[in-house]
Protein backbone atom coordinates (compact mmCIF):
# COMPACT_ATOMS: atom_id res chain seq x y z
CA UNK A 1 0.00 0.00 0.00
CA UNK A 2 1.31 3.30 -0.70
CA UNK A 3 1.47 6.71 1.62
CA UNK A 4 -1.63 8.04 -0.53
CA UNK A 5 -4.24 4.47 0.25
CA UNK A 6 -2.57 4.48 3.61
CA UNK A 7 -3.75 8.44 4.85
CA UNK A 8 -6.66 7.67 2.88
CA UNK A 9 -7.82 4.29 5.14
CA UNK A 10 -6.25 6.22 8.11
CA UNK A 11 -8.45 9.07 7.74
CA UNK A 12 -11.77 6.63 7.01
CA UNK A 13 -10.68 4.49 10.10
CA UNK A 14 -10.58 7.77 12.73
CA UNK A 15 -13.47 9.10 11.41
CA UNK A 16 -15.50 6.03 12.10
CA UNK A 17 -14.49 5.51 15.47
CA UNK A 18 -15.47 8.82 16.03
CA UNK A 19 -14.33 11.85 18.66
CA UNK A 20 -13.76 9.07 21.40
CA UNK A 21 -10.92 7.35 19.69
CA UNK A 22 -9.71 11.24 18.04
CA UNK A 23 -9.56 12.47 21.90
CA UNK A 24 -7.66 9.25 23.10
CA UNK A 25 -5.09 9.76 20.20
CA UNK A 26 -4.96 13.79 21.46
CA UNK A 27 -4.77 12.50 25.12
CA UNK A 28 -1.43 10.08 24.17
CA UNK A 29 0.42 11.90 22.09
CA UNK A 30 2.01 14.92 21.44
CA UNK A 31 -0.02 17.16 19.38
CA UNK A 32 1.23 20.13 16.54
CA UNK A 33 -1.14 22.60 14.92
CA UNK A 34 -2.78 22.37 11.93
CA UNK A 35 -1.19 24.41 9.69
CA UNK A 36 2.03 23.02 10.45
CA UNK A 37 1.10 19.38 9.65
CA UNK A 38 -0.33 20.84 6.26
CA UNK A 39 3.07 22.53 5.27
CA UNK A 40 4.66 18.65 6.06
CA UNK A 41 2.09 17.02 4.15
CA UNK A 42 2.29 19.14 1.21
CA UNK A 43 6.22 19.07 1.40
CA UNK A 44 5.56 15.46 0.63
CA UNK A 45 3.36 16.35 -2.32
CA UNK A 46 -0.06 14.30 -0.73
CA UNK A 47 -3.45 16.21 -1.77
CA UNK A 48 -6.28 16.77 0.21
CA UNK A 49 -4.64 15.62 3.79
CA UNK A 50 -7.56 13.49 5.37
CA UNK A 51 -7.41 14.56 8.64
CA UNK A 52 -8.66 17.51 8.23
CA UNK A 53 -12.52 16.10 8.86
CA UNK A 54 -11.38 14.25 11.77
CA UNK A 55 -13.71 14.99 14.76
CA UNK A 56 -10.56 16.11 17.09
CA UNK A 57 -7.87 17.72 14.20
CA UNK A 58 -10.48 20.15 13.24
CA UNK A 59 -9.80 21.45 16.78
CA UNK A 60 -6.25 22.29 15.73
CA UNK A 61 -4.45 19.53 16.86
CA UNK A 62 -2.85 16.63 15.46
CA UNK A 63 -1.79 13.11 17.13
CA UNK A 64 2.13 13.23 16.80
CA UNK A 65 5.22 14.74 17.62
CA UNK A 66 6.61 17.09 14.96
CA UNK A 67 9.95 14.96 15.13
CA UNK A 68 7.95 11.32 14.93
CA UNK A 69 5.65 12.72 11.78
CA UNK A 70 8.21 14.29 9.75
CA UNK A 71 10.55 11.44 9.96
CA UNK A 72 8.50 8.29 10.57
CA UNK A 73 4.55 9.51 9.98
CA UNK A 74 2.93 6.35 8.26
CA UNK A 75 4.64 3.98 11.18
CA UNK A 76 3.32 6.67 13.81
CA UNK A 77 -0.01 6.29 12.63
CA UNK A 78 -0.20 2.59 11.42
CA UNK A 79 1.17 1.54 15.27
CA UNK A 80 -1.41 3.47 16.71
CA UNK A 81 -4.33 2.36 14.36
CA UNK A 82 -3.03 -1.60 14.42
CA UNK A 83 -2.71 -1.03 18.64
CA UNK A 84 -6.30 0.42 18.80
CA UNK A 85 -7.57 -2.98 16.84
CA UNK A 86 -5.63 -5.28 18.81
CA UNK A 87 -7.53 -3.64 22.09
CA UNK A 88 -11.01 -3.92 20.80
CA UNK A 89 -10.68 -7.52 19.30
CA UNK A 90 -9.01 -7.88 22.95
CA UNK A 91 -11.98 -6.62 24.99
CA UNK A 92 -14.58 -8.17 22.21
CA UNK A 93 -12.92 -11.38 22.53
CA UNK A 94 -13.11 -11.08 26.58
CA UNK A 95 -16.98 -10.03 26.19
CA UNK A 96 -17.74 -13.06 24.07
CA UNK A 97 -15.96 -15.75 26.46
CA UNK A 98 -17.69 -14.53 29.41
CA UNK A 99 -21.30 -14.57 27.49
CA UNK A 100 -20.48 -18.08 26.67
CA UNK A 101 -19.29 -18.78 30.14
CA UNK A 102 -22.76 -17.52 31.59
CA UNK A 103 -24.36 -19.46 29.09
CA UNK A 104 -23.33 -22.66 29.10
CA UNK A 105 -25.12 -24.47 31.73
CA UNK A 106 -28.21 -22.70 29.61
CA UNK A 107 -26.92 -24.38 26.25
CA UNK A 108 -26.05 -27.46 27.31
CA UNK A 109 -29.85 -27.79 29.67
CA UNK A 110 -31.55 -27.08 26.59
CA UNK A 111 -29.39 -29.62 24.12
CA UNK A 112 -29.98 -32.15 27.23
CA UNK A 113 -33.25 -31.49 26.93
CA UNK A 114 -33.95 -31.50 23.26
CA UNK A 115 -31.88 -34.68 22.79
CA UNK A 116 -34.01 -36.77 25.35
CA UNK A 117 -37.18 -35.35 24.18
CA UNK A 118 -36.01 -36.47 20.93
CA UNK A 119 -35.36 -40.07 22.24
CA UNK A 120 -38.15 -40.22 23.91
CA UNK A 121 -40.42 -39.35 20.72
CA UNK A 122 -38.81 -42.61 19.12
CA UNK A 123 -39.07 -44.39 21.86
CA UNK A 124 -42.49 -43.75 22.38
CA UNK A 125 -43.33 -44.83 19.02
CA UNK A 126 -41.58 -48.15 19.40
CA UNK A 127 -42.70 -51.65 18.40
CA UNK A 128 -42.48 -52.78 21.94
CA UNK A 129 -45.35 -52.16 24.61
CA UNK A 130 -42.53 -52.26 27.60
CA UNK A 131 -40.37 -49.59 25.72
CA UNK A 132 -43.42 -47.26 24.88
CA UNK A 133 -44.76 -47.65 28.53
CA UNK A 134 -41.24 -47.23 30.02
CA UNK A 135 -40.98 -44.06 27.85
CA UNK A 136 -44.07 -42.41 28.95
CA UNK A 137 -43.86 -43.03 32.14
CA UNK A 138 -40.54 -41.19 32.58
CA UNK A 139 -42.35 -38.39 30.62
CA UNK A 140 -44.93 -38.45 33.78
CA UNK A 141 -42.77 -38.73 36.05
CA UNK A 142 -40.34 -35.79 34.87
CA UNK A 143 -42.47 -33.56 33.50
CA UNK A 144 -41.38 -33.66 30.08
CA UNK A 145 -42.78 -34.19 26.44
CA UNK A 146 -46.14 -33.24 25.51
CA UNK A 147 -48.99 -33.44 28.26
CA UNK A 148 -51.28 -34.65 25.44
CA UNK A 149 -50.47 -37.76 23.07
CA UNK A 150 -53.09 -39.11 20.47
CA UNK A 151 -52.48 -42.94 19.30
CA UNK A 152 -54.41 -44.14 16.37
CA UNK A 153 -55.32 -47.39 15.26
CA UNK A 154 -52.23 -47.84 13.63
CA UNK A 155 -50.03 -47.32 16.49
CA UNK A 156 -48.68 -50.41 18.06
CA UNK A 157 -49.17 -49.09 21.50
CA UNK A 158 -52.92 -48.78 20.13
CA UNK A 159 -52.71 -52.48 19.37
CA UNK A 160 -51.56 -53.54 21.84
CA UNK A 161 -53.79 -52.24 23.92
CA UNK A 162 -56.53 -53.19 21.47
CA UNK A 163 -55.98 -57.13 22.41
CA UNK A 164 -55.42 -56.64 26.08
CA UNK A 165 -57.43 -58.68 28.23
CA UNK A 166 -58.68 -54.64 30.11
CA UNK A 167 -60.32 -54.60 26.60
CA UNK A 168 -61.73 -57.39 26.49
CA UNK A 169 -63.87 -56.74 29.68
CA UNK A 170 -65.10 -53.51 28.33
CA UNK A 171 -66.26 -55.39 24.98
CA UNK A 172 -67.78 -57.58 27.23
CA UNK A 173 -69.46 -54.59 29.15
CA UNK A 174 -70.54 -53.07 25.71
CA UNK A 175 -71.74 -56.34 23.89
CA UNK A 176 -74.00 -57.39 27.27
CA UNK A 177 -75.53 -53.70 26.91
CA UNK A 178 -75.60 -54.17 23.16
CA UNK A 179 -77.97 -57.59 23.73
CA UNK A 180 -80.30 -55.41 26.17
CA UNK A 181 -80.92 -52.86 23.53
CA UNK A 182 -81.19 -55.26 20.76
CA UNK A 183 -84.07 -57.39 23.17
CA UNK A 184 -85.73 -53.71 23.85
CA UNK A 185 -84.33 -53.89 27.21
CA UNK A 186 -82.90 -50.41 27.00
CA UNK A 187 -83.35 -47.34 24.33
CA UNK A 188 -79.59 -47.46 23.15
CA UNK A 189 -76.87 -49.10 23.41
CA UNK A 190 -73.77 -48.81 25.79
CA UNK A 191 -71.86 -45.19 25.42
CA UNK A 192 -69.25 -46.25 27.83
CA UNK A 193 -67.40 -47.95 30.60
CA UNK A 194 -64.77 -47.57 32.77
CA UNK A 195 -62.25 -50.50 33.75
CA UNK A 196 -61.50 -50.42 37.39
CA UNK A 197 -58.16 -51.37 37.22
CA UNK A 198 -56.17 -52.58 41.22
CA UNK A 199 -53.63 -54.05 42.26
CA UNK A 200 -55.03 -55.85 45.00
CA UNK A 201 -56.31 -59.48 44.23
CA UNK A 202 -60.46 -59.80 44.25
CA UNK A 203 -61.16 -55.80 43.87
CA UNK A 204 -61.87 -53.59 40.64
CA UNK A 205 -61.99 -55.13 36.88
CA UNK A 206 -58.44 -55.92 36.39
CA UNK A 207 -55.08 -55.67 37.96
CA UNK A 208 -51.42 -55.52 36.72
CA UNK A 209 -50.88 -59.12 38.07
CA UNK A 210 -54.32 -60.39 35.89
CA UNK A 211 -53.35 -58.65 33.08
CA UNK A 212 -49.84 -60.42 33.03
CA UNK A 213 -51.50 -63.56 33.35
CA UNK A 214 -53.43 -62.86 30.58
CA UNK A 215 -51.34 -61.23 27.96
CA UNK A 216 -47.82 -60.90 29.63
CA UNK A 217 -47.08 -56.86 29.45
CA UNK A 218 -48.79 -55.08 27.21
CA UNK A 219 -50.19 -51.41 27.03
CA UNK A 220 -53.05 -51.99 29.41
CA UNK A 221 -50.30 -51.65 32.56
CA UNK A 222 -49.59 -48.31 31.70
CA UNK A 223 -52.85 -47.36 31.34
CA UNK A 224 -54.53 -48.73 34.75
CA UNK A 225 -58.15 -47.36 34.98
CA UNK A 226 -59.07 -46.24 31.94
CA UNK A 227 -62.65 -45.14 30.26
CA UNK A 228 -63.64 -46.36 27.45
CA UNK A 229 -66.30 -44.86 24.73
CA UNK A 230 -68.22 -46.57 22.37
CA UNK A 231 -70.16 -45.16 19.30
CA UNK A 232 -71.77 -47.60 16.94
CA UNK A 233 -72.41 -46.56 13.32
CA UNK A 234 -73.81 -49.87 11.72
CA UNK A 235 -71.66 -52.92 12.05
CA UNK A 236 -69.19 -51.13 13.05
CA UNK A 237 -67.68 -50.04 16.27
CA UNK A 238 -65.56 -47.33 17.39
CA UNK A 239 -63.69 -47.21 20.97
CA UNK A 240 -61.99 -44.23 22.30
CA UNK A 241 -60.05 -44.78 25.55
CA UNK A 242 -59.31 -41.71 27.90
CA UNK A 243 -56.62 -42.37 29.98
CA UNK A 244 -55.29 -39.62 32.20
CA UNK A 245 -51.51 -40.00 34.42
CA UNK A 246 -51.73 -37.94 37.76
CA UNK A 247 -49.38 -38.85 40.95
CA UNK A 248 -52.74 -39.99 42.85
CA UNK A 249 -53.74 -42.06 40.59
CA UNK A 250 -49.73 -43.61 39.37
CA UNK A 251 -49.15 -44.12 43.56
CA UNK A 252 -52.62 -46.01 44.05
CA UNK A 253 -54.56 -42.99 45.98
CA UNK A 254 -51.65 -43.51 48.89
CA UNK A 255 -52.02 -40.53 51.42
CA UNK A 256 -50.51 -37.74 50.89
CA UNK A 257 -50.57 -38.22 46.73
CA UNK A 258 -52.64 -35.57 45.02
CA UNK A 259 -53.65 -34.30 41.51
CA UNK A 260 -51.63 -31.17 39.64
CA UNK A 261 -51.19 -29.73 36.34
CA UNK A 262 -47.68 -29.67 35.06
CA UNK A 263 -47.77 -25.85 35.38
CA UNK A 264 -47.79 -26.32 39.21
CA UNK A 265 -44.96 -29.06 39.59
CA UNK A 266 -43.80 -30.82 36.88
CA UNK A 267 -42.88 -34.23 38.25
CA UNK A 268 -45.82 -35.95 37.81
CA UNK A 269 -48.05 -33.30 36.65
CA UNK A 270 -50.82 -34.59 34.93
CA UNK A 271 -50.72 -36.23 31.56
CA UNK A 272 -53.72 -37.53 29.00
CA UNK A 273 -53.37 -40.36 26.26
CA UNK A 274 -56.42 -41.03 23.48
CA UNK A 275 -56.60 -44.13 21.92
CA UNK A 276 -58.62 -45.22 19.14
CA UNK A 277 -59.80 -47.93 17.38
CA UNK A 278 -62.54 -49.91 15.65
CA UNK A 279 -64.29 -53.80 15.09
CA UNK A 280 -67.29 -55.12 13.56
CA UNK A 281 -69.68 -56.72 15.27
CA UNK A 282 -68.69 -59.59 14.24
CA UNK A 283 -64.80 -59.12 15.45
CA UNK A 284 -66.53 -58.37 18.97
CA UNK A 285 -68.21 -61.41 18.71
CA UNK A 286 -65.27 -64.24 17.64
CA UNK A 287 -63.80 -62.26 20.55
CA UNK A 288 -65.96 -62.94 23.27
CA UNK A 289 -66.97 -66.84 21.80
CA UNK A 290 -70.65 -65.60 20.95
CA UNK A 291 -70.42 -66.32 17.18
CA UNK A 292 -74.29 -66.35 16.16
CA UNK A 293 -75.14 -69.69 15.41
């Protein structure tokens, strides 16, 4: 670069930084008026000296010695300029390191969090019935993932629970209502039923122990007591089950348990599952070993 580019970027740089750096290179340095710096500058043949719009040299001064600018002005200036950088990339640098510092434990939460969230999700969605239950119940417990989840029929947690044994007492339930309404016992059949579900021996529907017996593990554990809906369009049935998670209801009503949102106290704030799926009449029927004859 030669002495014209050089006073020319000089110039630009002091005049950005504005009167704060100006004043520091006033406070520094020896200054020389003016005029004087204009009769060295024009010795040296350079136009239109670019200092002259600084925010400080239009005060009359200048930033160096009369000695250091007329022998050595361009290394006067460029030391000054490249020691002016080297402090802001120094207290930039600082200012960055200490916001990531303060923010770390903040990052790496939130990464935590996203990455098990993001586990869970696929574990929840997994081919085995232990691995989905053991998945949502963490989310209960915690107090993470969503407080809602929707299965459809097509979901093998939905299966699963489809050909539990819990189910097949509320078919039973249904299909005994079903008969009643079909004899003109009753005006309509069965809207719904909720499976008691204990896990003492002789009390409620089902247990955790029966439904072992039954079917080994399957979804119907991690539900418990559950309500099921029924709407019949034809042949055709449709069951919803409403299923709800609360700490009173996970701990068996034990004293002291109670029921909260998640917005109160997250670990085992309250959670709801949906579950749907359909069967014909005649599906119900094989099922329950009341095939018409």
């Amino acid at each position: 670069m030669d002495e014209d580019e050089l006073l020319k970027a000089v110039g630009w740089f002091l005049s950005s930084l504005g009167k704060s750096v100006a004043d520091g290179l006033g406070r520094e340095l020896k200054v020389r008026a003016i005029p004087k710096i204009k009769d060295v500058v024009q010795a040296r043949a350079v136009p239109n000296f670019p200092f002259q719009n600084a925010p400080s040299v239009t005060k009359g001064t200048t930033f160096f010695t009369p000695s250091s600018f007329e022998q050595h002005p361009f290394d006067d200036m460029r030391r000054y300029i490249e020691q002016q950088i080297m402090k802001k990339a120094g207290q930039l640098t600082y200012l960055l390191a200490m916001k990531t510092v303060e923010r770390t434990p903040e990052i790496v939460r939130s990464y935590i969090e996203y990455r098990r969230e993001q586990l869970s999700e696929q574990l929840v969605n997994s081919n085995c019935s232990v691995v989905t239950s053991a998945a949502l119940t963490s989310e209960f417990i915690f107090g993470y993932g969503p407080e809602m989840r929707y299965f459809n029929e097509d979901h093998p947690f939905t299966q699963s629970l489809m050909d539990s044994n819990m189910t097949t007492i509320a078919l039973e339930k249904f299909y005994k209502g079903y008969e009643d309404y079909v004899a003109g016992e009753r005006s309509d059949p069965p809207s719904s039923y909720r499976v008691d579900f204990s896990p003492f021996p002789f009390t409620g529907d089902t247990g955790p122990f029966r439904e072992f017996i039954k079917d080994g593990f399957s979804a119907a554990q991690f539900l418990g007591t559950a309500t099921y809906t029924f709407k019949l369009e034809g042949d055709t049935l449709t069951v919803e089950v409403y299923d709800t998670k609360t700490e009173y209801s996970f701990m068996y009503h034990f004293p002291g348990t109670d029921r909260h949102q998640r917005s109160e106290d997250p670990i085992m704030g309250e959670t709801t599952q949906y579950y749907e799926f359909s069967l014909s009449l005649d599906e119900i029927r094989e099922r329950l070993g009341k095939n018409e004859e």
